[in-house]
Protein backbone atom coordinates (compact mmCIF):
# COMPACT_ATOMS: atom_id res chain seq x y z
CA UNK A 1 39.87 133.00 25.22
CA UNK A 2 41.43 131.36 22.20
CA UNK A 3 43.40 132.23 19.95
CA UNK A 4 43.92 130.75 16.05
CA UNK A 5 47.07 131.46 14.45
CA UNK A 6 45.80 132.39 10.55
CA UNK A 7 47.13 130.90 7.09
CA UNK A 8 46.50 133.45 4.39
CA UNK A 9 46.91 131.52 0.76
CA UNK A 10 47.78 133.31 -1.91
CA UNK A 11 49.18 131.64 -5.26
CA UNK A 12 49.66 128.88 -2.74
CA UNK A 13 51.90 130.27 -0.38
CA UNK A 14 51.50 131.54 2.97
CA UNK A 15 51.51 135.64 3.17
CA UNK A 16 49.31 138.92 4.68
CA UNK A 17 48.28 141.68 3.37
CA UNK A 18 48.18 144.92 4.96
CA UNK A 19 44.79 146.38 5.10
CA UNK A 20 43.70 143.74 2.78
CA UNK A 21 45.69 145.64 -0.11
CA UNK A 22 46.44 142.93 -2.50
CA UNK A 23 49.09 145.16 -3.75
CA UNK A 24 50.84 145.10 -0.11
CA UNK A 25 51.77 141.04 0.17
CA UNK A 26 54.50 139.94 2.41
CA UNK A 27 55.37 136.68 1.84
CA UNK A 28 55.80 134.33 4.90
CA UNK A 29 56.38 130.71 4.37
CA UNK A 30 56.39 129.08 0.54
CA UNK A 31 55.48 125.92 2.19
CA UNK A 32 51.88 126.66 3.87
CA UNK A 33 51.76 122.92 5.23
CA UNK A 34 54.91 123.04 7.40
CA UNK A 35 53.87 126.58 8.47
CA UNK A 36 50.68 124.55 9.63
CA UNK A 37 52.45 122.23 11.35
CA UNK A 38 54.61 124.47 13.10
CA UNK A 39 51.23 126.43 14.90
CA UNK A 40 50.03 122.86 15.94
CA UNK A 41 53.38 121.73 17.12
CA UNK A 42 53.42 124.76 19.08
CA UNK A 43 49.95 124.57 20.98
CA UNK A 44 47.59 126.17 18.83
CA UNK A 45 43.75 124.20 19.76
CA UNK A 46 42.54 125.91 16.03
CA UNK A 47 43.91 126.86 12.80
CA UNK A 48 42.60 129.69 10.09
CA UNK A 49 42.74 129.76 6.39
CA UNK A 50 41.77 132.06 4.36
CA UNK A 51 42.08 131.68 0.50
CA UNK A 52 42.79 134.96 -0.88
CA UNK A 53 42.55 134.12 -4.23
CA UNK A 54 39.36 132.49 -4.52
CA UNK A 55 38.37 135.50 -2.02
CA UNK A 56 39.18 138.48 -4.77
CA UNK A 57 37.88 135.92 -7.71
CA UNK A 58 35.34 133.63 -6.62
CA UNK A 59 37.01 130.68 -7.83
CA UNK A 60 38.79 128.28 -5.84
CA UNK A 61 42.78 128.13 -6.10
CA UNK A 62 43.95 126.83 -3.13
CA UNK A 63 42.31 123.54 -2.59
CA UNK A 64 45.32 121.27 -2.85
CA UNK A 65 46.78 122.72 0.21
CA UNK A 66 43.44 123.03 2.31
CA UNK A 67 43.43 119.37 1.54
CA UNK A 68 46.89 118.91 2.45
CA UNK A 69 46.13 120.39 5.73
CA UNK A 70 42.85 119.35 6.63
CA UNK A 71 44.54 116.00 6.27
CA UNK A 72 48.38 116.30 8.36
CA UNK A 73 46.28 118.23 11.14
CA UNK A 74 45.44 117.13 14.08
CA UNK A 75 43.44 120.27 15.37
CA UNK A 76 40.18 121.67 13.95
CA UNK A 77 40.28 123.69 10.92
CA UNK A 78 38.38 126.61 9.71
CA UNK A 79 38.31 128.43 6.48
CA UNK A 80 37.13 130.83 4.27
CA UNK A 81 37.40 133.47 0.86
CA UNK A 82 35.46 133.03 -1.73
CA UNK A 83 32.23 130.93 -0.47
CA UNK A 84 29.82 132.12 -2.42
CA UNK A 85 27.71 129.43 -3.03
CA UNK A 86 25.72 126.16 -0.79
CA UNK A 87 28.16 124.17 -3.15
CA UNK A 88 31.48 125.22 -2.49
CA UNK A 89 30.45 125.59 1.40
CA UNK A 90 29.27 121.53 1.20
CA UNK A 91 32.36 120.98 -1.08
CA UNK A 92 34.87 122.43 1.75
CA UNK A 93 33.18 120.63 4.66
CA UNK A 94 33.48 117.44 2.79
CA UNK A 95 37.48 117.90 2.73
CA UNK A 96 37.67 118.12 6.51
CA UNK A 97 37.26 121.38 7.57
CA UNK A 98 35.42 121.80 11.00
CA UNK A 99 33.92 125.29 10.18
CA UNK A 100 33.50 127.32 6.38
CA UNK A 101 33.25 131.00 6.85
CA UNK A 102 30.77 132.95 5.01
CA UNK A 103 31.14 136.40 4.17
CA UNK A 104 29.87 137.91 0.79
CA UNK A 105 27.04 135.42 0.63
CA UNK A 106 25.95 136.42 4.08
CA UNK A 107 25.08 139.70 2.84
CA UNK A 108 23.49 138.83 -0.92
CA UNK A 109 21.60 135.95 0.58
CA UNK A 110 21.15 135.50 4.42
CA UNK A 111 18.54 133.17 4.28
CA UNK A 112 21.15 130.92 2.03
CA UNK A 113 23.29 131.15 4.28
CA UNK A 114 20.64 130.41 7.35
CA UNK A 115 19.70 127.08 5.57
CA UNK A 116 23.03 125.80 5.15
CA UNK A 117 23.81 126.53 9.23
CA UNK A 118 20.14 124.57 9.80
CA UNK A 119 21.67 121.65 7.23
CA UNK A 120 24.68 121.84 9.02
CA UNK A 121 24.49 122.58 12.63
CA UNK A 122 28.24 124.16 14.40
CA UNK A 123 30.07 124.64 10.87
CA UNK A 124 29.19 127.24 9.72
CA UNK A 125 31.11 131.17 10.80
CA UNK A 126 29.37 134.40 9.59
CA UNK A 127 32.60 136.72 8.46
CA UNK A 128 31.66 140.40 8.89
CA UNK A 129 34.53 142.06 7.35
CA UNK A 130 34.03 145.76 7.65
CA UNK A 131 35.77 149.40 7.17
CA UNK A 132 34.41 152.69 8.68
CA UNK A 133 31.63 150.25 10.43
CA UNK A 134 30.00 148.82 6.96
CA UNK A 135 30.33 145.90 5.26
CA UNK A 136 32.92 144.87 2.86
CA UNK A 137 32.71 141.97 0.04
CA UNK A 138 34.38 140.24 -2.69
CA UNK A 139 38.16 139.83 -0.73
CA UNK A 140 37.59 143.68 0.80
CA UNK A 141 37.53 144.89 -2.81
CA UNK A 142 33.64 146.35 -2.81
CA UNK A 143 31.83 148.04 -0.18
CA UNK A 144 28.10 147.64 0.92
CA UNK A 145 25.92 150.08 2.65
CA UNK A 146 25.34 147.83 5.29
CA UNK A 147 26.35 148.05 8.67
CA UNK A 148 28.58 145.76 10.20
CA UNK A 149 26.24 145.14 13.66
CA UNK A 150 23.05 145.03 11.27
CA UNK A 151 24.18 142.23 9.32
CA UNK A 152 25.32 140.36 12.81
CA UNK A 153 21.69 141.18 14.24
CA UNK A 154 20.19 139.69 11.26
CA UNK A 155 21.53 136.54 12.31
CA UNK A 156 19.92 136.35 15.34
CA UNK A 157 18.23 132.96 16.22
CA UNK A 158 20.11 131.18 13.27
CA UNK A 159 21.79 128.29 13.48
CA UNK A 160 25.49 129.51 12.51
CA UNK A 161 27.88 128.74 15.34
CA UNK A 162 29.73 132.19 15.20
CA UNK A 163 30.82 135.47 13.58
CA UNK A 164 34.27 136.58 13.03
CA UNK A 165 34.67 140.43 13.64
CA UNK A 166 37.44 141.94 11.09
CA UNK A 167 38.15 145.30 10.86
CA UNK A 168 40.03 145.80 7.64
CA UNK A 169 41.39 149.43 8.72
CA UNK A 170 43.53 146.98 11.34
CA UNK A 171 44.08 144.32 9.76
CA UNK A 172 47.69 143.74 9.16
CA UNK A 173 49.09 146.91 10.72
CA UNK A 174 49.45 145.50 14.16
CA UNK A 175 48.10 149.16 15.76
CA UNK A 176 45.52 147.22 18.16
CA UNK A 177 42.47 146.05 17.60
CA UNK A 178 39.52 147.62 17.42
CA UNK A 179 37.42 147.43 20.55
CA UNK A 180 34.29 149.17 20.33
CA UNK A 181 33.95 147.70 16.77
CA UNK A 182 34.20 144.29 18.33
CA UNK A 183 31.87 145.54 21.48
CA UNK A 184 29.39 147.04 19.20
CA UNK A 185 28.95 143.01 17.22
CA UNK A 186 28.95 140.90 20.47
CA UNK A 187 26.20 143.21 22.04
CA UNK A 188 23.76 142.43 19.13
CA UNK A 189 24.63 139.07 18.44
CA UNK A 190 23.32 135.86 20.02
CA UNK A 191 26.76 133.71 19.13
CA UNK A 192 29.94 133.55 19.93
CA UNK A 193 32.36 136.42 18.24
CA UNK A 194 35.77 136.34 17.18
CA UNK A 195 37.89 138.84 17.11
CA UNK A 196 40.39 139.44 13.70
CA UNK A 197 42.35 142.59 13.06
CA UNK A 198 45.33 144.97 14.31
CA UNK A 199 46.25 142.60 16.85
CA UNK A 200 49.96 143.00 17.36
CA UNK A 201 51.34 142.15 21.06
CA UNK A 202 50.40 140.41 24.20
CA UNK A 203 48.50 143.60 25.91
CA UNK A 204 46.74 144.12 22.56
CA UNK A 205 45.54 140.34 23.65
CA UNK A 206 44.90 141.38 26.95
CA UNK A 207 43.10 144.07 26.21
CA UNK A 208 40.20 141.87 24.30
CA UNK A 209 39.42 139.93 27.69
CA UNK A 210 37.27 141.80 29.25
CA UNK A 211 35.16 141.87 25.97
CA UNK A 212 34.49 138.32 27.11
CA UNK A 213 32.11 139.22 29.28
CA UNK A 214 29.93 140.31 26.01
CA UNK A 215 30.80 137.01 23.96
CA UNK A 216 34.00 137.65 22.20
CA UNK A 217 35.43 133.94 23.15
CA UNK A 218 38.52 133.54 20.85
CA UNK A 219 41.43 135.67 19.04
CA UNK A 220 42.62 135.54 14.86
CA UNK A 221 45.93 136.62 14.91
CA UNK A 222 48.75 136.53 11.86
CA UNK A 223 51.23 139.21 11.46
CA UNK A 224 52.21 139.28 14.95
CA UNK A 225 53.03 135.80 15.10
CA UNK A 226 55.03 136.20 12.13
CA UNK A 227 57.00 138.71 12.77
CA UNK A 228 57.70 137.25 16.51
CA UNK A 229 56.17 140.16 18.20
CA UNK A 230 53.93 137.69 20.25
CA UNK A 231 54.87 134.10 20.83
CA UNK A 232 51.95 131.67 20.51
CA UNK A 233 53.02 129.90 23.64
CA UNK A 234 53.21 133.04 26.17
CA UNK A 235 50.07 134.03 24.01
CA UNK A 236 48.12 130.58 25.42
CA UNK A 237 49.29 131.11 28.55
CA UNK A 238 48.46 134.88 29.34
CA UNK A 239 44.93 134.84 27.53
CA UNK A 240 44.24 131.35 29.85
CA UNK A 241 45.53 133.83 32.92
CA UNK A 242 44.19 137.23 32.04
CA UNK A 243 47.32 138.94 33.15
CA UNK A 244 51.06 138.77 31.84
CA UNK A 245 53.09 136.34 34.21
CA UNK A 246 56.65 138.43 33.78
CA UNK A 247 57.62 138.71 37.68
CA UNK A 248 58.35 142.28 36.65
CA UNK A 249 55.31 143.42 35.64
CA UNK A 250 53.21 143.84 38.26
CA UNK A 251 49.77 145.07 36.76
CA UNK A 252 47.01 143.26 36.74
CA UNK A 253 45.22 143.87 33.42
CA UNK A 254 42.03 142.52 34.33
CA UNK A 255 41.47 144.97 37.07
């Protein structure tokens, strides 16, 4: 399992939110390329962005950074917030970025959204941002009526290369993630899932491998990192063993 340290922009510095409550921002890092660099340096194999301000608007407000980025980095790059059209998606590819994630568009026009994954094949993410199991749009402001595991159903036999599982009630509160949420997507999807939300220590990590076994491959994780509850390194390590490596712990977690 994988995980991808995340990069929230917002007025072009690096922050969360908690709950994704614009009016709860804590501020990270003012300089969103060093911070990164510093996840690279440090072993990450992936990197997410997510522009918060283009996500609550619609209009793009980060791109001199994602360019920045996309450029210093070594290691693939996705991103999303705020791709709502085949333009913008084709736009952000062009600067670099291995995958564009597409959330409100996904619900107000799947077969968009299915044409761009045929057009182009492994970059494109399906974000399924939900609360109370239904869909969220428009940066987590609006809510749909549509279910979180009918919207990742709907994608079946598509071309998109994956769907990133958030539950906004975790998000940012680093209380665990939510499991049967994540279970619930990766049982009616035919792609790879990521998991993104409430993660906030190394058996909250542990606890998501055994939801390999139903396709959830890789990990989104910011607050945690931030705040130095969970080191990336120990992270890479323990997620590559499935068990914590501390000679004093002596449970096996994948038993």
């Amino acid at each position: 399992m994988e995980i991808i340290p995340a990069i929230d922009l917002l007025d072009g510095k690096c922050v969360r939110l908690n709950q994704g409550n614009y009016n709860k921002v804590t501020q990270f890092n003012d300089d969103p390329l060093r911070q990164a660099l510093i996840w690279e340096e440090k072993g990450a194999s992936r990197l997410h962005l997510v522009d918060l301000d283009a996500a609550k608007t619609g209009r793009p407000a980060n791109d001199s950074i994602i360019k920045q980025i996309t450029s210093a980095l070594k290691i693939p790059i996705q991103l999303g917030g705020g791709v709502r059209t085949k333009e913008r998606a084709e736009e952000l590819i062009n600067y670099g970025l291995d995958r564009v994630i597409i959330g409100t568009l996904a619900i107000e026009n799947i077969d968009l959204v299915k044409d761009l994954a045929n057009k182009h094949p492994a970059k494109i993410v399906v974000g399924i941002d939900a609360k109370n199991g239904k869909v969220a749009t428009h940066g987590w402001i609006d809510q749909s009526s549509t279910s979180a595991t009918e919207l990742a159903e709907s994608f079946k036999n598509s071309e998109i290369s994956g769907i990133i599982s958030t539950d906004i009630s975790t998000d940012g509160t680093l209380n665990g993630p939510n499991l049967e949420a994540l279970k619930e997507i990766a049982l009616v999807s035919d792609v790879p899932v990521i998991a993104s939300g409430g993660v906030g220590s190394i058996t909250d990590l542990i606890s998501l491998i055994p939801l390999e076994a139903y396709g959830v491959n890789s990990v989104i994780v910011g607050r945690a990192l931030y705040d130095g509850a969970i080191d990336i390194k120990e992270a890479i390590k323990v997620l590559k063993n499935g068990y914590l490596q501390d000679p004093m712990d002596n449970i096996n977690y994948i038993a």
